[in-house]
Each structure stands twice: as structure tokens, then as C-alpha cells.
Protein backbone atom coordinates (compact mmCIF):
# COMPACT_ATOMS: atom_id res chain seq x y z
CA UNK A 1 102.54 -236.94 -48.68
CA UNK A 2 99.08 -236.92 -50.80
CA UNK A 3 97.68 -233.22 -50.55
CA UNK A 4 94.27 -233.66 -49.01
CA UNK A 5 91.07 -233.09 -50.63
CA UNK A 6 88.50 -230.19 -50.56
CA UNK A 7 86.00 -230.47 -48.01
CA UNK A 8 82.57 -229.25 -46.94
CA UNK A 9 81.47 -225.52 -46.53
CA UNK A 10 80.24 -225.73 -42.56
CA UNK A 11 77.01 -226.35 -42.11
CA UNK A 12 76.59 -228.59 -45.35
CA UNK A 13 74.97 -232.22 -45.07
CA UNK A 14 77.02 -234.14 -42.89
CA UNK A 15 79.91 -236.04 -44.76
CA UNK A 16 81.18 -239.82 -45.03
CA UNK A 17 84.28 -239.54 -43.00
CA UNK A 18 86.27 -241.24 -45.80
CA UNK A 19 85.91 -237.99 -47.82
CA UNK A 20 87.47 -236.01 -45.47
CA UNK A 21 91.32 -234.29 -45.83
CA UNK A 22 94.18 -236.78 -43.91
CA UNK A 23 94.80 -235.93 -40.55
CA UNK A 24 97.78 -234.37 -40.22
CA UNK A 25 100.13 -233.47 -37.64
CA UNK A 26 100.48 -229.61 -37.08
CA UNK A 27 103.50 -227.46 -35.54
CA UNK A 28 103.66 -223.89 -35.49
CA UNK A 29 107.31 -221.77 -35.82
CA UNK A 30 106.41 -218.54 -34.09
CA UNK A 31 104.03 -218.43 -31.56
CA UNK A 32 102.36 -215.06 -31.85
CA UNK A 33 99.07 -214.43 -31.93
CA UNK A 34 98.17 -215.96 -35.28
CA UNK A 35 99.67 -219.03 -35.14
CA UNK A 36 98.42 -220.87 -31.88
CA UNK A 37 94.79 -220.02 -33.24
CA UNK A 38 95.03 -221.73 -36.55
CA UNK A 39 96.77 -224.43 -35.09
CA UNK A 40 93.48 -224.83 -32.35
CA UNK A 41 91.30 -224.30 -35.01
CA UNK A 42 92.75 -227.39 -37.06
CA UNK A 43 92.76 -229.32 -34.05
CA UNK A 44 89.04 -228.82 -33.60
CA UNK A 45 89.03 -230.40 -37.54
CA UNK A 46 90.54 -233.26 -36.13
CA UNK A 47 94.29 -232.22 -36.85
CA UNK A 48 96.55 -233.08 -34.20
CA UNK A 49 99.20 -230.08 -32.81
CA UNK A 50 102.56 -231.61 -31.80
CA UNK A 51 105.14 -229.07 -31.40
CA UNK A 52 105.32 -225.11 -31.39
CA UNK A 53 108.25 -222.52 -30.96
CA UNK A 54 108.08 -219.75 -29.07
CA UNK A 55 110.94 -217.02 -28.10
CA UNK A 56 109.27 -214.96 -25.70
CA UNK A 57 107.72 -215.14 -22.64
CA UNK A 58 104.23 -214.03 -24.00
CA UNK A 59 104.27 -216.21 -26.97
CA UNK A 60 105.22 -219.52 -24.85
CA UNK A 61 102.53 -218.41 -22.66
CA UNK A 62 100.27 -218.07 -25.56
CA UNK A 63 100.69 -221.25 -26.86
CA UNK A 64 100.73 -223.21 -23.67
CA UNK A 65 97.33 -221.47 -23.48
CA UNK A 66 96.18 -221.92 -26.56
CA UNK A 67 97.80 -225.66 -27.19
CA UNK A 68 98.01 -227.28 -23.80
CA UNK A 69 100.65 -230.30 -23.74
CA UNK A 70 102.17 -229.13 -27.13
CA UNK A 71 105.89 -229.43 -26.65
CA UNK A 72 107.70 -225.92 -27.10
CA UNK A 73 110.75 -226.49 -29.38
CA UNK A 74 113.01 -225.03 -31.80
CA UNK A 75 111.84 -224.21 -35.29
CA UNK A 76 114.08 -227.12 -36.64
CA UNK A 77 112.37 -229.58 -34.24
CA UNK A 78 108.98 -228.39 -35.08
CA UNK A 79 109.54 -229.24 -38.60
CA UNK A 80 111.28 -232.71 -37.68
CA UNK A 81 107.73 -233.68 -36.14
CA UNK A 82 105.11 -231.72 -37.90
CA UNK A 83 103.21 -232.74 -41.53
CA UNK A 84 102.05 -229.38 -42.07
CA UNK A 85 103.87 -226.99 -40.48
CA UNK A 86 102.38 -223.01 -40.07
CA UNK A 87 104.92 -220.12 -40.39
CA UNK A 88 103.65 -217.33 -38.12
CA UNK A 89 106.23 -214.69 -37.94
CA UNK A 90 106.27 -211.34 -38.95
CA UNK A 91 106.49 -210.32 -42.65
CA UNK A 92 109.98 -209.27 -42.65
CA UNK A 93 111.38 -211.88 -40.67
CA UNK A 94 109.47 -214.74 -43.06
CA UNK A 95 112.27 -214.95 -46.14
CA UNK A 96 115.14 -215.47 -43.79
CA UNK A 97 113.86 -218.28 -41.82
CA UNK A 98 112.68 -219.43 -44.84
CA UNK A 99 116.21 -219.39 -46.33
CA UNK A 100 117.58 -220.80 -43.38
CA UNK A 101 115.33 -223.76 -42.68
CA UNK A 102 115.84 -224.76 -45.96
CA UNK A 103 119.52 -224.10 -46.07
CA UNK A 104 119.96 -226.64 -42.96
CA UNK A 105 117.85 -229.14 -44.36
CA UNK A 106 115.42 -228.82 -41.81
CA UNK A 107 112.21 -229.26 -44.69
CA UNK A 108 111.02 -232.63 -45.34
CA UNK A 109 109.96 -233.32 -49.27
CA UNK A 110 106.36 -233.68 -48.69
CA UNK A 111 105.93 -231.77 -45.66
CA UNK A 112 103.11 -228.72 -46.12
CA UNK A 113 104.20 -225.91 -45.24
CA UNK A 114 101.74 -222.60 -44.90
CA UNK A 115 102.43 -219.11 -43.73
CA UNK A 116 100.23 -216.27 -43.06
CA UNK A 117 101.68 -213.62 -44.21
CA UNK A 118 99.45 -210.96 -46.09
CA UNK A 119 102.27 -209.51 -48.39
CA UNK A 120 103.68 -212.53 -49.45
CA UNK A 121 102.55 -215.37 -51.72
CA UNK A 122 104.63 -218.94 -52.43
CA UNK A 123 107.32 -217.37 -54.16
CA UNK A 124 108.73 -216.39 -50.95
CA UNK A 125 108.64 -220.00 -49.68
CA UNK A 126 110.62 -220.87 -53.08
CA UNK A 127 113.64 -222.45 -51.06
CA UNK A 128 111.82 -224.90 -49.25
CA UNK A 129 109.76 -226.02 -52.57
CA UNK A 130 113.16 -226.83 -54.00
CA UNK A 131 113.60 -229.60 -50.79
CA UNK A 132 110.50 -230.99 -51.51
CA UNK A 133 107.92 -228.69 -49.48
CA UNK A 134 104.81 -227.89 -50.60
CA UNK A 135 103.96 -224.33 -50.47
CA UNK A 136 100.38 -222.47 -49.44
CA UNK A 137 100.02 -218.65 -48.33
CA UNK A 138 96.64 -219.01 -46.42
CA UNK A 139 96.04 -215.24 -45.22
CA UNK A 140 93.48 -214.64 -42.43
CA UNK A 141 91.76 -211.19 -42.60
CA UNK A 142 91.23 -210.84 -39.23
CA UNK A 143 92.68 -209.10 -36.61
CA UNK A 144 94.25 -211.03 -33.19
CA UNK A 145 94.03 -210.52 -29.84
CA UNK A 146 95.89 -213.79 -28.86
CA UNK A 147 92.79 -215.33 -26.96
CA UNK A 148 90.94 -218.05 -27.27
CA UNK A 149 88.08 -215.77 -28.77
CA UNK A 150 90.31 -215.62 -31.83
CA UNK A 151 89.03 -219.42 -32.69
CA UNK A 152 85.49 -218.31 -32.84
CA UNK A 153 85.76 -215.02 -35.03
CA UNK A 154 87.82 -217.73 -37.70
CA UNK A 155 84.29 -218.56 -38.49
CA UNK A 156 83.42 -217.24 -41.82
CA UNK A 157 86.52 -215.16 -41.84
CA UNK A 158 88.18 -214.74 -45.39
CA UNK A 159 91.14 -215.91 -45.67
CA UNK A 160 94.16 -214.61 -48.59
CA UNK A 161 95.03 -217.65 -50.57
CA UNK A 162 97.70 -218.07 -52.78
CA UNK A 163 98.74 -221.67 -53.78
CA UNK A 164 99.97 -223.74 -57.14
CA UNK A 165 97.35 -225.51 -59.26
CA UNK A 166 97.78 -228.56 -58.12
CA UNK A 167 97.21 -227.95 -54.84
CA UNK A 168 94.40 -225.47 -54.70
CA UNK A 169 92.39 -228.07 -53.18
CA UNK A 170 94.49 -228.72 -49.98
CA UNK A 171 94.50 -224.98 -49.62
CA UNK A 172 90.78 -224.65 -49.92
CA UNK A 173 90.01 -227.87 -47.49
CA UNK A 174 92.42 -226.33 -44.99
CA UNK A 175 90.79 -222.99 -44.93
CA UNK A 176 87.46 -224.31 -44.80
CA UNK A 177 88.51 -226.86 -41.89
CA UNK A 178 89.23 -223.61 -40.09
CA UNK A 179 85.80 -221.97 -40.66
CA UNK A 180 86.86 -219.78 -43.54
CA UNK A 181 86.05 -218.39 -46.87
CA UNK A 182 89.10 -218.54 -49.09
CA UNK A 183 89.86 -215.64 -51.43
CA UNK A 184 91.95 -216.58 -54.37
CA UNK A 185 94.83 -213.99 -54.90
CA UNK A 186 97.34 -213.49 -57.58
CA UNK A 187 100.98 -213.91 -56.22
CA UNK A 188 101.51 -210.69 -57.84
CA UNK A 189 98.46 -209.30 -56.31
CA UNK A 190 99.47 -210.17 -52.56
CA UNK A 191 101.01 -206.41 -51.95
CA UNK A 192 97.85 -204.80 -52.85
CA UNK A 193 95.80 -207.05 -51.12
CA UNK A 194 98.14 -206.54 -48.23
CA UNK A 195 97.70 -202.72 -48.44
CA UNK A 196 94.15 -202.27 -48.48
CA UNK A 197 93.34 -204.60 -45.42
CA UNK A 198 96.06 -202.81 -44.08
CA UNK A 199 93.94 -199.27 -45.34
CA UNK A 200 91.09 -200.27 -43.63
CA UNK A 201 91.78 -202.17 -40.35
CA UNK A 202 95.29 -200.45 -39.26
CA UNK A 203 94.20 -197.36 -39.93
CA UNK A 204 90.50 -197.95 -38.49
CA UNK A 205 91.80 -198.47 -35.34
CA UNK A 206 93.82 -195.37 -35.22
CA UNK A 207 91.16 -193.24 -36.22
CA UNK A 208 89.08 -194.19 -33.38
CA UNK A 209 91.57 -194.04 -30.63
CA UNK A 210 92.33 -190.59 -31.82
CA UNK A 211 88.31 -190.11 -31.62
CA UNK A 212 87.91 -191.41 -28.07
CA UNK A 213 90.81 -189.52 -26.89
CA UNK A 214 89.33 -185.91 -28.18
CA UNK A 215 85.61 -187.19 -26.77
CA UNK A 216 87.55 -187.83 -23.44
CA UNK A 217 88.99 -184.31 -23.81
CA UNK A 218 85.62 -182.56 -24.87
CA UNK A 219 84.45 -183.94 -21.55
CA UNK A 220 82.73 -187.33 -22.50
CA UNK A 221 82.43 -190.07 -20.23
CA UNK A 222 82.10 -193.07 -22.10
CA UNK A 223 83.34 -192.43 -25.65
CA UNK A 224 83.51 -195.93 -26.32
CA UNK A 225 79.52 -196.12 -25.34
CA UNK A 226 79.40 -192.98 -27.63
CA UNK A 227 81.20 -194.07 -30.72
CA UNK A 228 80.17 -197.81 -31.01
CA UNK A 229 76.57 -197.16 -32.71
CA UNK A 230 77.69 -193.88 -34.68
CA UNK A 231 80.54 -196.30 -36.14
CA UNK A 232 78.79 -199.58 -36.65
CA UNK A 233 75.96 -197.53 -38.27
CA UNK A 234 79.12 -196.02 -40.31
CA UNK A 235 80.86 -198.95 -41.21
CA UNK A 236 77.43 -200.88 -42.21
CA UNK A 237 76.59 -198.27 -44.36
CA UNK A 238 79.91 -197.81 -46.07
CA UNK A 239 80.07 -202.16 -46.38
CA UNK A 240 76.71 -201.68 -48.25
CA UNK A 241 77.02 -198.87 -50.48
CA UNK A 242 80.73 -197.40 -50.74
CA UNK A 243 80.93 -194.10 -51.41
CA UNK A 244 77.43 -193.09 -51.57
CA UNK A 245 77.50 -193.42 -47.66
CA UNK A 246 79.91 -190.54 -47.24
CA UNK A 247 78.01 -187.76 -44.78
CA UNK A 248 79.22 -185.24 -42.88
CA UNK A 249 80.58 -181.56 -43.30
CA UNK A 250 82.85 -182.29 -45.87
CA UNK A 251 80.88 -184.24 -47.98
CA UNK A 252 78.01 -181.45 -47.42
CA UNK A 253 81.04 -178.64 -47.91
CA UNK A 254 80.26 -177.21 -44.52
CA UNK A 255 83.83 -175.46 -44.95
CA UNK A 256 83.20 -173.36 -41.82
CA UNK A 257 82.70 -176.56 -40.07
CA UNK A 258 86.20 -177.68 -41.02
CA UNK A 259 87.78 -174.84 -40.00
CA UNK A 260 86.39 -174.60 -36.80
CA UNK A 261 87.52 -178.40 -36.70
CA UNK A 262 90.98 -177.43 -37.51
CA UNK A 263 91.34 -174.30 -35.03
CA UNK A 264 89.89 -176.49 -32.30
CA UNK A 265 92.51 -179.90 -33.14
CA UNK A 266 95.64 -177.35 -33.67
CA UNK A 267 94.87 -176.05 -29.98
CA UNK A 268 93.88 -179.56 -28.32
CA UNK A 269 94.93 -181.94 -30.44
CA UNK A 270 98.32 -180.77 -32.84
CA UNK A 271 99.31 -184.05 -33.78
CA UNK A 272 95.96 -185.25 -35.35
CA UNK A 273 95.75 -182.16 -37.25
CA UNK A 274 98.04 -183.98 -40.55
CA UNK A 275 95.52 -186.84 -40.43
CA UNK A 276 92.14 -184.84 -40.12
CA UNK A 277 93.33 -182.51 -43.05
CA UNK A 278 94.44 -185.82 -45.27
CA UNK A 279 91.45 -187.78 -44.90
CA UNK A 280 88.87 -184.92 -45.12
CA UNK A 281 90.86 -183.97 -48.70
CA UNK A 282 90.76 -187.64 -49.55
CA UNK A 283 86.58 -187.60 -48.31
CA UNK A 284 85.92 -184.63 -50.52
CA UNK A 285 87.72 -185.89 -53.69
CA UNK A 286 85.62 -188.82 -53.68
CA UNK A 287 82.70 -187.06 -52.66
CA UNK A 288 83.24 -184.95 -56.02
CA UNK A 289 83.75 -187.85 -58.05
CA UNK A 290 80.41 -189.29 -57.00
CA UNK A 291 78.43 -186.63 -57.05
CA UNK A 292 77.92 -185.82 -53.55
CA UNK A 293 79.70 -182.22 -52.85
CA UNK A 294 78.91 -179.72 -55.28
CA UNK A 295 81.57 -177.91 -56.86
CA UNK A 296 81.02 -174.51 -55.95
CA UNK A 297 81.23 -175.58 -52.48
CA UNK A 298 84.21 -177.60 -52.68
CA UNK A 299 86.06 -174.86 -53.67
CA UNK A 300 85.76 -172.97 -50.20
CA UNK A 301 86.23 -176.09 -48.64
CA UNK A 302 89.47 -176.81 -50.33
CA UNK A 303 90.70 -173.80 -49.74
CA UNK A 304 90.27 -174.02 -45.70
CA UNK A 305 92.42 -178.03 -46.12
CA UNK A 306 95.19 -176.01 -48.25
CA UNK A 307 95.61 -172.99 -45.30
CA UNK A 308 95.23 -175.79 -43.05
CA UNK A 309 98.13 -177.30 -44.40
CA UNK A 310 100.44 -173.66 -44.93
CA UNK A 311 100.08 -173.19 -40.99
């Protein structure tokens, strides 16, 4: 099968229909949240979904939700119908049912086949390119709820991309059919890549769970009400200028600040006390580095993180 060609960012001049990618049939081999919104998304591009597998209950639900009158089968069956086939399964679980797939002679030469895995890039699909696949890593860095709202934030999300030369253009038209921005990475780059989205949006979401739960404890209603300007403002700010957005006590090296902190999260809070002290030693090293805390208070301020740490 012809890899198809790029096509048009969104909202370009319209284009002659003839220059658009094939239409291709679509399954999807693990139904989690990823995969039944990438495979809607195509089908909005004019791609047609035709079979899915699911194991769970939540995932078949998903997809019958997400891909009404697709057919549920097993992964070997999705392949047996599918063009371009999306492997959505976790990271760890992607080089064995790659292996096996292959091994049973389930891949068709030809056939597309695309996970989404952050870590990896085509090397991991290496089995299937020797029957004939051809091999894309197309990343989205976005996080999934499972909902249909997942098809709408695609839109001018960047996606991870990680494909051979000669078929950087199906990987691009794909992406874009999908409302995206691809992002070339290096195969040997995919790791890092995977860790610093990882960095940001894992740990992001940790931070302010542990935030709204000591709000909730210091008596506050609506953290969430509380925390969603302070943060945006935070997160803008930080977007636009990196490290010269730091604020705060520990960029100011308000050390009796942080120890107050530190005395009050030990008594309400002991198991966010290893996090607090990590990321406020992380804060102030950059702050140093960029000029922001001055030395002869980071030394005081250093001082309270290292008892913090001895208790």
C-alpha cells in the first residue's frame, strides 16, 4: 500500500480532494483511552474505523462509545481487516504484542502500523517491519480522560513523531488529519522526550492534588476555585519565560518561611514532606543559577532543606 501524502495545516485554503492522503481503513488493538480518540479523530478525516479490541469492561465500553458499530475483536482480527492499524497499549506491554503479532503472521506487508507510545520509537515495532509493516511512532502530548472531549483538545496538540525517511510524509499527513502539530524526535531521543512530558504533566497533577488536599485541611472551601487562577497565572508565566518566573519564598530565600512550611507539613501532612523539601532544593538551585536568590541567603535556606531532611 502507497504511503499517503502530506496534507494541509487546518485552516489552510481549502484543498482539491485528489491531493488528499488515501482513505484508509482504521482498527485499534487496545482500547484505552488513547486509542478510540485517534481512531474518531481519523474518522472525522474521512478514515473509516472497522474493528477494535478491547479486554475490559471499561475499554469495550469506551470504544462502543467512542466508535459506535465498530466490531470488537481480537487483536489478530483487527489486523486481518484494518490498513492502518493503531497500537494503544501500555508501554511495557507494546514489544510483546509486537513480537507476537508478528510471530503469528498476523501483519500484512503493507499494512501501517502506528503506536503511541512516548518511550518508544520504530525500533520497537522492528518485527513487524520485517513482515512487511510499515512502522510510525505518532506520540500525542496530551493527557486522556477517555471522553469524547479528548477529540477536541487533539486540535493543535503536538504530537511525538518518530518515522523512517521515506515515510515522514504519511506520518506528518496523519498527524495533521488529526488536528496536530508533529514534533520530529530522534529514535534515540524518545526516552528523554518521554521523561520530561512525564516531568511536567505526571508530576503536575500530583502536586496539585497534594495542594487541594492541604487547602481542604487549612479550612478552604473550594480549593479548586482557589488554585485555578494562582496556577494558570503560574504555568503561563513559566510557558513564557522559564526560570525567570520562579517567585515565592524560596526563590526570595524566605528560609523562615520554609521552615514554618516544613513544621506545619511534618504535623498535617508527613508524607508530602519528601516532595516539598525536593522540589524547593531543586527551585533554589535554579533560582541561583539564574540569578534570582542571592547567595548569602541561600545559604540559610539550604540549611533549613538539609535539617529538613536529617529529621
Amino acid at each position: 500500500m502507497n504511503a499517503p501524502p502530506s496534507a494541509p495545516h487546518p485552516g489552510s485554503e481549502p484543498v482539491d480532494p485528489r491531493d488528499r492522503p488515501a482513505r484508509l481503513t482504521v482498527g485499534v488493538v487496545g482500547a484505552g483511552r488513547v486509542g478510540p480518540a485517534l481512531a474518531a479523530s481519523l474518522q472525522l478525516a474521512g478514515h473509516r474505523p472497522v474493528a477494535a479490541s478491547g479486554v475490559s469492561d471499561t475499554s469495550r465500553r469506551r470504544a462502543a462509545a467512542l466508535l459506535p458499530d465498530v466490531p470488537l475483536v481480537t487483536p489478530a482480527e483487527v489486523l486481518a481487516r484494518a490498513e492502518l492499524v493503531l497500537l494503544t497499549v501500555p508501554d511495557d506491554a507494546l514489544p510483546a504484542l509486537v513480537g507476537g503479532l508478528a510471530e503469528t503472521g498476523a501483519v500484512r506487508p503493507g499494512q501501517l502500523l502506528v503506536h503511541t507510545s512516548g518511550r518508544y520509537g520504530t525500533a520497537v515495532l522492528d518485527p513487524a517491519r520485517r513482515a512487511g509493516a510499515l512502522p510510525l511512532a505518532l506520540h500525542p502530548a496530551m493527557t486522556f480522560t477517555g471522553t469524547s472531549v479528548d477529540v477536541q483538545r487533539l486540535a493543535g496538540c503536538s504530537f511525538g513523531v518518530t518515522a523512517p525517511e521515506e515515510l515522514r510524509l504519511a506520518a506528518e499527513a496523519l498527524v495533521i488529519e488529526m488536528g496536530g502539530e508533529p514534533e520530529w524526535i530522534d529514535e534515540d531521543a524518545r526516552p528523554l522526550y518521554h521523561a520530561a512530558l512525564a516531568l511536567g504533566a505526571n508530576h503536575l497533577v500530583t502536586l496539585v492534588a497534594q495542594s487541594m488536599e492541604l487547602l481542604r485541611t487549612a479550612g478552604v472551601a473550594a480549593p479548586d476555585r482557589m488554585l485555578g487562577p494562582l496556577l494558570g497565572a503560574a504555568l503561563d508565566n513559566a510557558l513564557r519565560s522559564g526560570d525567570a518566573a520562579l517567585t515565592g519564598p524560596v526563590a526570595r530565600g524566605d528560609a523562615g518561611t520554609v521552615a514554618a512550611h516544613v513544621t506545619e507539613l511534618r504535623k498535617h501532612a508527613p508524607g508530602a514532606v519528601a516532595g516539598y523539601l525536593a522540589m524547593a532544593r531543586t527551585t533554589a538551585d535554579r533560582a541561583l543559577a539564574h540569578g534570582l536568590l542571592k547567595p548569602e541567603l541561600a545559604e540559610d535556606l539550604l540549611g533549613v532543606l538539609a535539617e529538613g531532611d536529617s529529621r
